[in-house]
C-alpha atoms as a PDB file:
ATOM      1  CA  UNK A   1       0.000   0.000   0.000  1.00  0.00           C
ATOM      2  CA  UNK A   2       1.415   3.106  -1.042  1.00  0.00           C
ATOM      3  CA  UNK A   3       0.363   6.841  -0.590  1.00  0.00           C
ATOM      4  CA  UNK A   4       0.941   8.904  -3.286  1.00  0.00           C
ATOM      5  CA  UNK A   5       1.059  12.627  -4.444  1.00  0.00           C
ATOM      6  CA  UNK A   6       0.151  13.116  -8.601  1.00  0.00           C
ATOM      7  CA  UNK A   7       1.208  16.263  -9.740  1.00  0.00           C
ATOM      8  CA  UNK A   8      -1.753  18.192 -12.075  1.00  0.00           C
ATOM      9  CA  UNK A   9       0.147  20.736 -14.055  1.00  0.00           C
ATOM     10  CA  UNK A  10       1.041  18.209 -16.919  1.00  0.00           C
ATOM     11  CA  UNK A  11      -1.816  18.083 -18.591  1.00  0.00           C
ATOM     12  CA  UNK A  12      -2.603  14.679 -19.929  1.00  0.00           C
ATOM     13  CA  UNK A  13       0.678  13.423 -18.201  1.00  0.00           C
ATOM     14  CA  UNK A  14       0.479  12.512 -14.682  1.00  0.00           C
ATOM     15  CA  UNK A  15       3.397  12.174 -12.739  1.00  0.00           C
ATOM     16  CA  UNK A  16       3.013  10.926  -9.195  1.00  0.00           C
ATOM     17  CA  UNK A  17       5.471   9.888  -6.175  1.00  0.00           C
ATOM     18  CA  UNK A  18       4.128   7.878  -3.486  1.00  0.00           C
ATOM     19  CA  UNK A  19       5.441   5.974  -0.453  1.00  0.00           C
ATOM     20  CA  UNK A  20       4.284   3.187   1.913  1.00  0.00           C
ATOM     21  CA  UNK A  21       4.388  -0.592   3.037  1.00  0.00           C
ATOM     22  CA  UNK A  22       4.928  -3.947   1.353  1.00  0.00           C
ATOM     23  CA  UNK A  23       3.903  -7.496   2.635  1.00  0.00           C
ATOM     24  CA  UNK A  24       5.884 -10.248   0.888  1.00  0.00           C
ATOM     25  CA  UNK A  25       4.435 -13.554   0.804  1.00  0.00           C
ATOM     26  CA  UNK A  26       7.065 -16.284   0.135  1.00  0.00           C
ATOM     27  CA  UNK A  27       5.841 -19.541  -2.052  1.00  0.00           C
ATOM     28  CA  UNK A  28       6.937 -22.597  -2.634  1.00  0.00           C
ATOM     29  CA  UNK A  29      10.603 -22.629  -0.830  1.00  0.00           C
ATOM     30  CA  UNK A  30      13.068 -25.542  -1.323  1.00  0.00           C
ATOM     31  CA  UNK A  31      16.994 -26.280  -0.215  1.00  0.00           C
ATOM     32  CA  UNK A  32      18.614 -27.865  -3.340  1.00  0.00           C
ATOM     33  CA  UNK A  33      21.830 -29.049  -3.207  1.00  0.00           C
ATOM     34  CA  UNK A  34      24.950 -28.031  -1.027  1.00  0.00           C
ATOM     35  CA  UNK A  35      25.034 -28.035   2.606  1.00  0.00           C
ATOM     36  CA  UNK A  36      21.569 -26.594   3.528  1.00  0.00           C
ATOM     37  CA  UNK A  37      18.817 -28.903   3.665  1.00  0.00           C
ATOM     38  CA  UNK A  38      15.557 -27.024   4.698  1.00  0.00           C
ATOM     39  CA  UNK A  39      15.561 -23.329   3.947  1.00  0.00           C
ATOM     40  CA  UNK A  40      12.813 -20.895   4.792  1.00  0.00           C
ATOM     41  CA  UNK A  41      12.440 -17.392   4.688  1.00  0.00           C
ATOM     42  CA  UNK A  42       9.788 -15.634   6.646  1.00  0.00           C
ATOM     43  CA  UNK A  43       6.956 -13.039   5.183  1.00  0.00           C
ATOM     44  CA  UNK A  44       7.641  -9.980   6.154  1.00  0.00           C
ATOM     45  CA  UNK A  45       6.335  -6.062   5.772  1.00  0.00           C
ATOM     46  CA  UNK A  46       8.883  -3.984   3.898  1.00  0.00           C
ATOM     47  CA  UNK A  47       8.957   0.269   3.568  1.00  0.00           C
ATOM     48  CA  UNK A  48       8.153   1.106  -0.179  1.00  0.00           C
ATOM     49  CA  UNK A  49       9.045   4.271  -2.136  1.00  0.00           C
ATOM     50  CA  UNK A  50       7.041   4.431  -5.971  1.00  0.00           C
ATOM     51  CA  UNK A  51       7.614   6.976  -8.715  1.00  0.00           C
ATOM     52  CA  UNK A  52       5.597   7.063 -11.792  1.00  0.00           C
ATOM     53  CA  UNK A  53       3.265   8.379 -14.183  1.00  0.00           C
ATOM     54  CA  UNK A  54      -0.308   7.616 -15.981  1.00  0.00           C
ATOM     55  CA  UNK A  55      -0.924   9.068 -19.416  1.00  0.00           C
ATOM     56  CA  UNK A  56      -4.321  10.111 -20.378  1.00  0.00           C
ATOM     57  CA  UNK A  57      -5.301   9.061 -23.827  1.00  0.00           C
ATOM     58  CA  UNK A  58      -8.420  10.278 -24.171  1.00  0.00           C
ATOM     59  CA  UNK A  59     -10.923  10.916 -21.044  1.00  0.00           C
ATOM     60  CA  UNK A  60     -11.710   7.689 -20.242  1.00  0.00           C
ATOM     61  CA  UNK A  61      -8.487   5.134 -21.563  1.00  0.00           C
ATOM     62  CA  UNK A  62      -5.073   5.425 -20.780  1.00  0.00           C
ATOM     63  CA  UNK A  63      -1.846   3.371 -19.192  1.00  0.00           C
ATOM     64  CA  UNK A  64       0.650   3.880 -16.260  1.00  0.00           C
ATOM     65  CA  UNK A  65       4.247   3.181 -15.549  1.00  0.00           C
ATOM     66  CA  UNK A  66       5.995   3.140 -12.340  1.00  0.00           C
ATOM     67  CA  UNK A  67       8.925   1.578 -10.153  1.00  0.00           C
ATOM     68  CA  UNK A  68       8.528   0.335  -6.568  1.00  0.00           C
ATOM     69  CA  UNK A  69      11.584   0.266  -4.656  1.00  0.00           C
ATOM     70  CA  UNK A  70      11.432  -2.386  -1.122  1.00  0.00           C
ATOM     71  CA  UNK A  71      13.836  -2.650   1.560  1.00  0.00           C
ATOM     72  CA  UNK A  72      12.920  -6.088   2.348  1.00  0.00           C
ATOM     73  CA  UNK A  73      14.607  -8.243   5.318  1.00  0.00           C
ATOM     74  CA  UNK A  74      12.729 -10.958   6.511  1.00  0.00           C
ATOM     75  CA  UNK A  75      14.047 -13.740   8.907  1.00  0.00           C
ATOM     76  CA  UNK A  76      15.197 -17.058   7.274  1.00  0.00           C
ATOM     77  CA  UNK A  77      15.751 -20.468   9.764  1.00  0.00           C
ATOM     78  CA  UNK A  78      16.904 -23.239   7.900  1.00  0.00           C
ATOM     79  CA  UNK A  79      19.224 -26.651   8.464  1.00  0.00           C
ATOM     80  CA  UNK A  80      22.229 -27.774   7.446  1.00  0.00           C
ATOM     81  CA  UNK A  81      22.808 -31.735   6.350  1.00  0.00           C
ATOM     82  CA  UNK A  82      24.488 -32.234  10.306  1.00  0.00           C
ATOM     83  CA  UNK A  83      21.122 -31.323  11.279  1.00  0.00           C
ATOM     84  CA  UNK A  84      22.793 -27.601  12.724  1.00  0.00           C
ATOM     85  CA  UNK A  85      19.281 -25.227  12.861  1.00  0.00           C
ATOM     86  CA  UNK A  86      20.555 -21.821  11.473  1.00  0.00           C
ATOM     87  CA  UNK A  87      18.834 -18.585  11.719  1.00  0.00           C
ATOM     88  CA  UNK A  88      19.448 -14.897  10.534  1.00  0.00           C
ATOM     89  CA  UNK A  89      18.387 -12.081   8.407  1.00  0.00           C
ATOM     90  CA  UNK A  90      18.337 -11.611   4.221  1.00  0.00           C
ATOM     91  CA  UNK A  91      18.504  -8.727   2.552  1.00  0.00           C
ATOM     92  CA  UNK A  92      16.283  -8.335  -0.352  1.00  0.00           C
ATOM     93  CA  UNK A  93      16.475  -5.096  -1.719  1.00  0.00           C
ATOM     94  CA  UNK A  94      13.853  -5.632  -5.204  1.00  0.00           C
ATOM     95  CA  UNK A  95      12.609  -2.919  -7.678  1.00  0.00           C
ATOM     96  CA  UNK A  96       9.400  -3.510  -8.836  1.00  0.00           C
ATOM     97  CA  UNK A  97       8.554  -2.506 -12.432  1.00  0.00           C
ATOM     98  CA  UNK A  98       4.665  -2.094 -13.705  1.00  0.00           C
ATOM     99  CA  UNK A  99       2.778  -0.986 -16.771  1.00  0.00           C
ATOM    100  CA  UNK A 100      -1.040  -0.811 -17.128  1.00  0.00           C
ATOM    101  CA  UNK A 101      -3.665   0.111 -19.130  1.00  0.00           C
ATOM    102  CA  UNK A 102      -6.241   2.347 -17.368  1.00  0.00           C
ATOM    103  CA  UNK A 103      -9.610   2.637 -17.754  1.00  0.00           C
ATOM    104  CA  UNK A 104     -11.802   5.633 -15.908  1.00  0.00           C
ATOM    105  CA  UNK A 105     -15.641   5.301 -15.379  1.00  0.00           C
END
């Protein structure tokens, strides 16, 4: 969830900032190979800063682009093949890229 500011003086062209929080959901995790055998990272809530911009085609159709940056650092427990439990902290620092088409009632 992000809030965000759109700047009005463009015209058709609106360019917007916004900032906010991520939740990451992590699927389908699996230790292959090496010396860890069970490997799991925790969800975790992340701050977000977005920039980007929609562009009004007409008044009702138009698209968007914008970049989502998250400073992401969840937990992560896993084991090693002598059975060792380790625990500590990744960082995951991802940028987000989106387009869309947009479509005003």
């Amino acid at each position: 969830m992000t809030f965000q500011y759109h700047f009005t003086d463009f015209g058709a062209f609106k360019p917007y900032v916004g900032a906010g929080v991520n939740y990451t959901m992590f699927f389908s995790q699996s230790a292959t190979g090496g010396t860890i055998t069970y490997s799991h990272l925790h969800n975790s809530f992340a701050p977000a800063a977005q920039i980007g911009f929609d562009y009004m085609i007409d008044r009702h159709w138009g698209f968007n682009v914008d970049v989502k940056k998250l400073w992401l650092r969840p937990d992560w427990n896993g084991t090693n093949n002598a059975g060792t439990a380790l625990t500590g902290k990744v960082n995951l620092d991802p940028w987000l890229i989106g387009a869309g088409v947009t479509y005003k009632f």
